[in-house]
N, C-alpha and C. Protein backbone atom coordinates (compact mmCIF):
# COMPACT_ATOMS: atom_id res chain seq x y z
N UNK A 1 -13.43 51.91 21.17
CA UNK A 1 -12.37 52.72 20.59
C UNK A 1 -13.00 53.65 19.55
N UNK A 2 -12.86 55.13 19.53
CA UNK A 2 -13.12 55.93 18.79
C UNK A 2 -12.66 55.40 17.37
N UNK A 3 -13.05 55.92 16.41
CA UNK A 3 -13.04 56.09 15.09
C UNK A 3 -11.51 56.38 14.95
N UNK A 4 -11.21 58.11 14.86
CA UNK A 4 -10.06 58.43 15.01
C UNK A 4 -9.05 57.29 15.33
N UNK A 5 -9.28 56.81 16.70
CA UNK A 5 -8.46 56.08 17.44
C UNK A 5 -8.10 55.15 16.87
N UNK A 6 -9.15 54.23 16.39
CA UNK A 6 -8.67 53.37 15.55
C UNK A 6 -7.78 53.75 14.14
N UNK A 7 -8.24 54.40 13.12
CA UNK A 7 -7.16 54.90 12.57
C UNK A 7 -6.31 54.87 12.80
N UNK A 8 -5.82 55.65 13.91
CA UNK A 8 -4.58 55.92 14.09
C UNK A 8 -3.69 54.70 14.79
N UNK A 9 -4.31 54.12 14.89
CA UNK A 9 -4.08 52.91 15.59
C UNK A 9 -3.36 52.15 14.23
N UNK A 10 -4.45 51.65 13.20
CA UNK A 10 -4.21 51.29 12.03
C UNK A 10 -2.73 52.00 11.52
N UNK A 11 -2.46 52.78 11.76
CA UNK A 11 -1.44 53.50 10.62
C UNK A 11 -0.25 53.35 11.38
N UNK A 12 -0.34 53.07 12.64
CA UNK A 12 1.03 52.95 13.53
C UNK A 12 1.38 51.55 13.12
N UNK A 13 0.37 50.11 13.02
CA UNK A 13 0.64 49.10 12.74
C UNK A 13 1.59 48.63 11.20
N UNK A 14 0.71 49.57 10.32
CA UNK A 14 1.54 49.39 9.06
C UNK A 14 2.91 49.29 8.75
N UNK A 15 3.61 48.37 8.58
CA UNK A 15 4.88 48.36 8.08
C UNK A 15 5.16 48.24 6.55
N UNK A 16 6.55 48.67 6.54
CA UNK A 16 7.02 48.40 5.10
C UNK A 16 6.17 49.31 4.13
N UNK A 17 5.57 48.48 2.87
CA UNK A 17 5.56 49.56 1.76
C UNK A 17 4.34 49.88 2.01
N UNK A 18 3.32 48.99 3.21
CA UNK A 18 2.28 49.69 3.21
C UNK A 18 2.45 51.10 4.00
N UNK A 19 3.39 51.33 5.32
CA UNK A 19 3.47 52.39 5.39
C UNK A 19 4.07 53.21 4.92
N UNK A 20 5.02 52.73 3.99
CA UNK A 20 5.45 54.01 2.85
C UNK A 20 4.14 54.65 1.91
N UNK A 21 3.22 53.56 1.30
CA UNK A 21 1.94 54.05 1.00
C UNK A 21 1.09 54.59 1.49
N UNK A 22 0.78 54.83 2.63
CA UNK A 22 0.08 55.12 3.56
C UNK A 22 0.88 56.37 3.91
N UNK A 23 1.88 56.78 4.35
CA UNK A 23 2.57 58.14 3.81
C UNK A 23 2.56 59.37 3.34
N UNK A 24 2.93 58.54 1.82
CA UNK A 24 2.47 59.39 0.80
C UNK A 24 0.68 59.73 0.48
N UNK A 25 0.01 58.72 0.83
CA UNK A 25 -1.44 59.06 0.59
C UNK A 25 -1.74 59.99 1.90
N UNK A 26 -1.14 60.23 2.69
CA UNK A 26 -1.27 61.68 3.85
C UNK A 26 -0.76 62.97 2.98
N UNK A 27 0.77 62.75 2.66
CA UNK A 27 1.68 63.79 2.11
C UNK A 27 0.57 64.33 0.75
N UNK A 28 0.55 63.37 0.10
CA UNK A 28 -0.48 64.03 -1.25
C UNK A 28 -1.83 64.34 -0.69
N UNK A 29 -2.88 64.46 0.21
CA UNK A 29 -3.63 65.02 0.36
C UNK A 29 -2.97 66.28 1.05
N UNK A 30 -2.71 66.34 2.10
CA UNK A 30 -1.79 67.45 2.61
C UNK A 30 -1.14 68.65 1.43
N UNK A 31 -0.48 68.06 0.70
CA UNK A 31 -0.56 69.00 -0.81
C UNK A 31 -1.24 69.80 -1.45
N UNK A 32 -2.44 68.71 -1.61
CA UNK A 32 -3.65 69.21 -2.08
C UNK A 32 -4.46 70.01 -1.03
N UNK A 33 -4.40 70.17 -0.06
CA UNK A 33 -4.80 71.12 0.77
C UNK A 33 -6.35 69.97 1.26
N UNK A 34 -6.27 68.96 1.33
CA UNK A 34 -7.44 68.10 1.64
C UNK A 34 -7.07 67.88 2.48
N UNK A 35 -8.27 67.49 3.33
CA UNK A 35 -8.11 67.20 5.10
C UNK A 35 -7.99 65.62 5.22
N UNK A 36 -6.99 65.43 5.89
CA UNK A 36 -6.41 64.26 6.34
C UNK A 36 -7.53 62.94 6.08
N UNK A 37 -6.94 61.47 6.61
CA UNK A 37 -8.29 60.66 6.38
C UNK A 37 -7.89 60.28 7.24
N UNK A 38 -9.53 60.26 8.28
CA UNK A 38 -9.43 59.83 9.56
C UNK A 38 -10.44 59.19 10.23
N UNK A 39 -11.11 58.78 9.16
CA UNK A 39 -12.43 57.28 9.69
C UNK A 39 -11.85 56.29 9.31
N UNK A 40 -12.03 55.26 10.18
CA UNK A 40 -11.61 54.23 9.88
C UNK A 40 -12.32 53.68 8.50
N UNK A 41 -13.36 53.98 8.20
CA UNK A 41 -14.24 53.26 6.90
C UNK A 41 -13.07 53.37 5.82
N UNK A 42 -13.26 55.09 5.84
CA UNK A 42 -12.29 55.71 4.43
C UNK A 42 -10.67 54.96 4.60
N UNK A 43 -10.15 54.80 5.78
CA UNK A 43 -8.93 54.18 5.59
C UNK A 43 -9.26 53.14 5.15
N UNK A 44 -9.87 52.13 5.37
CA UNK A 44 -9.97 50.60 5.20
C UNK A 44 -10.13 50.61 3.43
N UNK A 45 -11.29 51.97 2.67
CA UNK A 45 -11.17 51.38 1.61
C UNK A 45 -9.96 51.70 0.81
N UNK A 46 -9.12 52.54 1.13
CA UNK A 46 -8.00 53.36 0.75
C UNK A 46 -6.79 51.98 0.46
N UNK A 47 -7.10 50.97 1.53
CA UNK A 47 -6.00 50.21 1.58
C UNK A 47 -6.41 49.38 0.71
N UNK A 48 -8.02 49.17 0.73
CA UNK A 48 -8.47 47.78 -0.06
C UNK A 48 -8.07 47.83 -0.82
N UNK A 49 -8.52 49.33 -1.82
CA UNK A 49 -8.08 49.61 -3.84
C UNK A 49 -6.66 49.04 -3.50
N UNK A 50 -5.58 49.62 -3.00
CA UNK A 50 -4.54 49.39 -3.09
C UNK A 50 -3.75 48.02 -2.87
N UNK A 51 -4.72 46.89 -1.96
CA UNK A 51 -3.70 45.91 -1.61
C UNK A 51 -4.98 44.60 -2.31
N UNK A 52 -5.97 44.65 -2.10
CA UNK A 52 -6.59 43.88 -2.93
C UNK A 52 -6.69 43.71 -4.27
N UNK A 53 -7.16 42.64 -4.88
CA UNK A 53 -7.13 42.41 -6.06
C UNK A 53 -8.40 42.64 -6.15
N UNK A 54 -8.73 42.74 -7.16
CA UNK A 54 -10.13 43.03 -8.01
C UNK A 54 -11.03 42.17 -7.53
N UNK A 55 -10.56 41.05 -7.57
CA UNK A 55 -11.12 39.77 -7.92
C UNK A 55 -11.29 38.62 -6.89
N UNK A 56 -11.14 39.69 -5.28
CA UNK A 56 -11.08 39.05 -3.81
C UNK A 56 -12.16 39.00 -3.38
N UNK A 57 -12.90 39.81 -3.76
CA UNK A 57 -14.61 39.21 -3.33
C UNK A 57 -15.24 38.77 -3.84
N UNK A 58 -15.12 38.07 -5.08
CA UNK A 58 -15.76 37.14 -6.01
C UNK A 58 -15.23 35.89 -5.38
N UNK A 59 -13.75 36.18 -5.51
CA UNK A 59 -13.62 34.97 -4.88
C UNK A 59 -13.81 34.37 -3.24
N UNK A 60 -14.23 35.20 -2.28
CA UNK A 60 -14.30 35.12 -1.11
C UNK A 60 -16.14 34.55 -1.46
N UNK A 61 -16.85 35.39 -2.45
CA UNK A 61 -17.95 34.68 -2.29
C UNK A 61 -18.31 33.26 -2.33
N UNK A 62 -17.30 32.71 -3.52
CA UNK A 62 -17.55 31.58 -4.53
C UNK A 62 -17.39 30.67 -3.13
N UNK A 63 -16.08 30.94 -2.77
CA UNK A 63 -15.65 29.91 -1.61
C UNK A 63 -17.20 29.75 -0.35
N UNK A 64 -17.74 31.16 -0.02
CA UNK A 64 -18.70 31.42 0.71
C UNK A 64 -19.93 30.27 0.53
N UNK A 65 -20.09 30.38 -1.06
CA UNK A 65 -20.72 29.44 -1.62
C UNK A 65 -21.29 27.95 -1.70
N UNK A 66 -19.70 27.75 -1.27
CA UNK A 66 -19.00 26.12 -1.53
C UNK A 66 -19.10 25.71 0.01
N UNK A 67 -19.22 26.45 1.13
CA UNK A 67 -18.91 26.24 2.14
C UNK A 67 -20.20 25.20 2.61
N UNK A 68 -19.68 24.41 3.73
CA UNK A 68 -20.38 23.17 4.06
C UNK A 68 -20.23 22.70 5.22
N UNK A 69 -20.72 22.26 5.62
CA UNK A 69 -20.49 21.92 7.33
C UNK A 69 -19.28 20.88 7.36
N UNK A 70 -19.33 19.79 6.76
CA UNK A 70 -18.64 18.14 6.52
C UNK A 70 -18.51 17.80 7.91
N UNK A 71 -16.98 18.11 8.24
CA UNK A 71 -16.75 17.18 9.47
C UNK A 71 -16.82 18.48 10.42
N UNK A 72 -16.73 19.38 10.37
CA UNK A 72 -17.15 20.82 11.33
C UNK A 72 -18.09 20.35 12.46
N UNK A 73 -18.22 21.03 13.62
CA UNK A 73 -19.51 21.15 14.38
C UNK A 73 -20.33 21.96 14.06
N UNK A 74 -21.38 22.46 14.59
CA UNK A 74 -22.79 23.44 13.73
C UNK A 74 -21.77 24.75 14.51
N UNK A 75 -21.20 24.94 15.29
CA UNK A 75 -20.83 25.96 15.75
C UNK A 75 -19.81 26.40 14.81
N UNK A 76 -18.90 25.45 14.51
CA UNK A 76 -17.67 26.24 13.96
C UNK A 76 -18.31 26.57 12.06
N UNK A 77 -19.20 25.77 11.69
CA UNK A 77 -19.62 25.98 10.60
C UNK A 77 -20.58 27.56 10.58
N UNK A 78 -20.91 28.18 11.51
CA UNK A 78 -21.72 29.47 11.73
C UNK A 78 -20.75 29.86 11.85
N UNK A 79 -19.64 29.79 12.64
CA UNK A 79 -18.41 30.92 12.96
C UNK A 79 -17.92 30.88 11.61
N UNK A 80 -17.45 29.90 10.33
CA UNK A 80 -16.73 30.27 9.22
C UNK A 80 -18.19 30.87 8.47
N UNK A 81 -19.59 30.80 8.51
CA UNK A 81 -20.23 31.39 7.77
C UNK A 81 -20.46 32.65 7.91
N UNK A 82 -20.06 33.52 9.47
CA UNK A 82 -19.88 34.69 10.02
C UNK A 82 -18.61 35.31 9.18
N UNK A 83 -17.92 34.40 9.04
CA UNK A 83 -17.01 34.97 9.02
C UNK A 83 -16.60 36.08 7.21
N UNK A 84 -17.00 34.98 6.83
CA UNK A 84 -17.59 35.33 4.90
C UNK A 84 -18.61 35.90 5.09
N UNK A 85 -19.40 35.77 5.65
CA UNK A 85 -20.47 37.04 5.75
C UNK A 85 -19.59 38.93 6.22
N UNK A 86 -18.77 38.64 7.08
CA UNK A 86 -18.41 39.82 7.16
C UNK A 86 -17.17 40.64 6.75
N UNK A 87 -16.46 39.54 5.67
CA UNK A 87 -15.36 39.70 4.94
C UNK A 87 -16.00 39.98 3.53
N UNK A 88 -17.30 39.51 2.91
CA UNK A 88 -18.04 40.43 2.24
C UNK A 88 -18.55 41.15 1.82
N UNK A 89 -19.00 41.70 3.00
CA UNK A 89 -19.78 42.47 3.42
C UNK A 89 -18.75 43.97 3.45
N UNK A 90 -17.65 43.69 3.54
CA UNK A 90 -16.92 44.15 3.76
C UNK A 90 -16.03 45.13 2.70
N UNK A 91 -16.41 44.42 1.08
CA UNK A 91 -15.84 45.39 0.46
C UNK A 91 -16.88 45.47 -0.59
């Protein structure tokens, strides 16, 4: 899936106040005479500032941290260490 595509993909999914936010962050660039946002990167961080807390990848690390195999198999313990690896990585 293209870039674009996805975007746009993304913005059809949004409901509620995220797509009222998502909206207005078109309408006010559009204003400003700035060209639309249409990589998926720039959307993703557009939403992060806005719907994340400050304080979600500290805490996604800490947990990252803490993480342990216990009663897991080696597989599902790589799939949750994939997984914090790329939810980190991520913002």
């Amino acid at each position: 899936m293209s870039d674009a595509r996805r975007t746009c993909f993304a913005m059809i999914k949004l409901v509620s106040q995220a797509q009222t936010y998502w909206l207005n962050v078109e309408a006010l660039l559009e204003q400003r005479g700035l060209a639309p946002i249409e990589s998926w990167e720039d959307m993703k961080v557009k939403l992060c500032e806005k719907y994340l807390p400050s304080t979600y990848r500290h805490h996604l690390i800490n947990r990252w941290q803490d993480l342990t195999q216990g009663t897991h198999t080696v597989s599902e313990y790589i799939a949750d260490f994939e997984e914090y690896l790329l939810r980190t990585s991520a913002g």
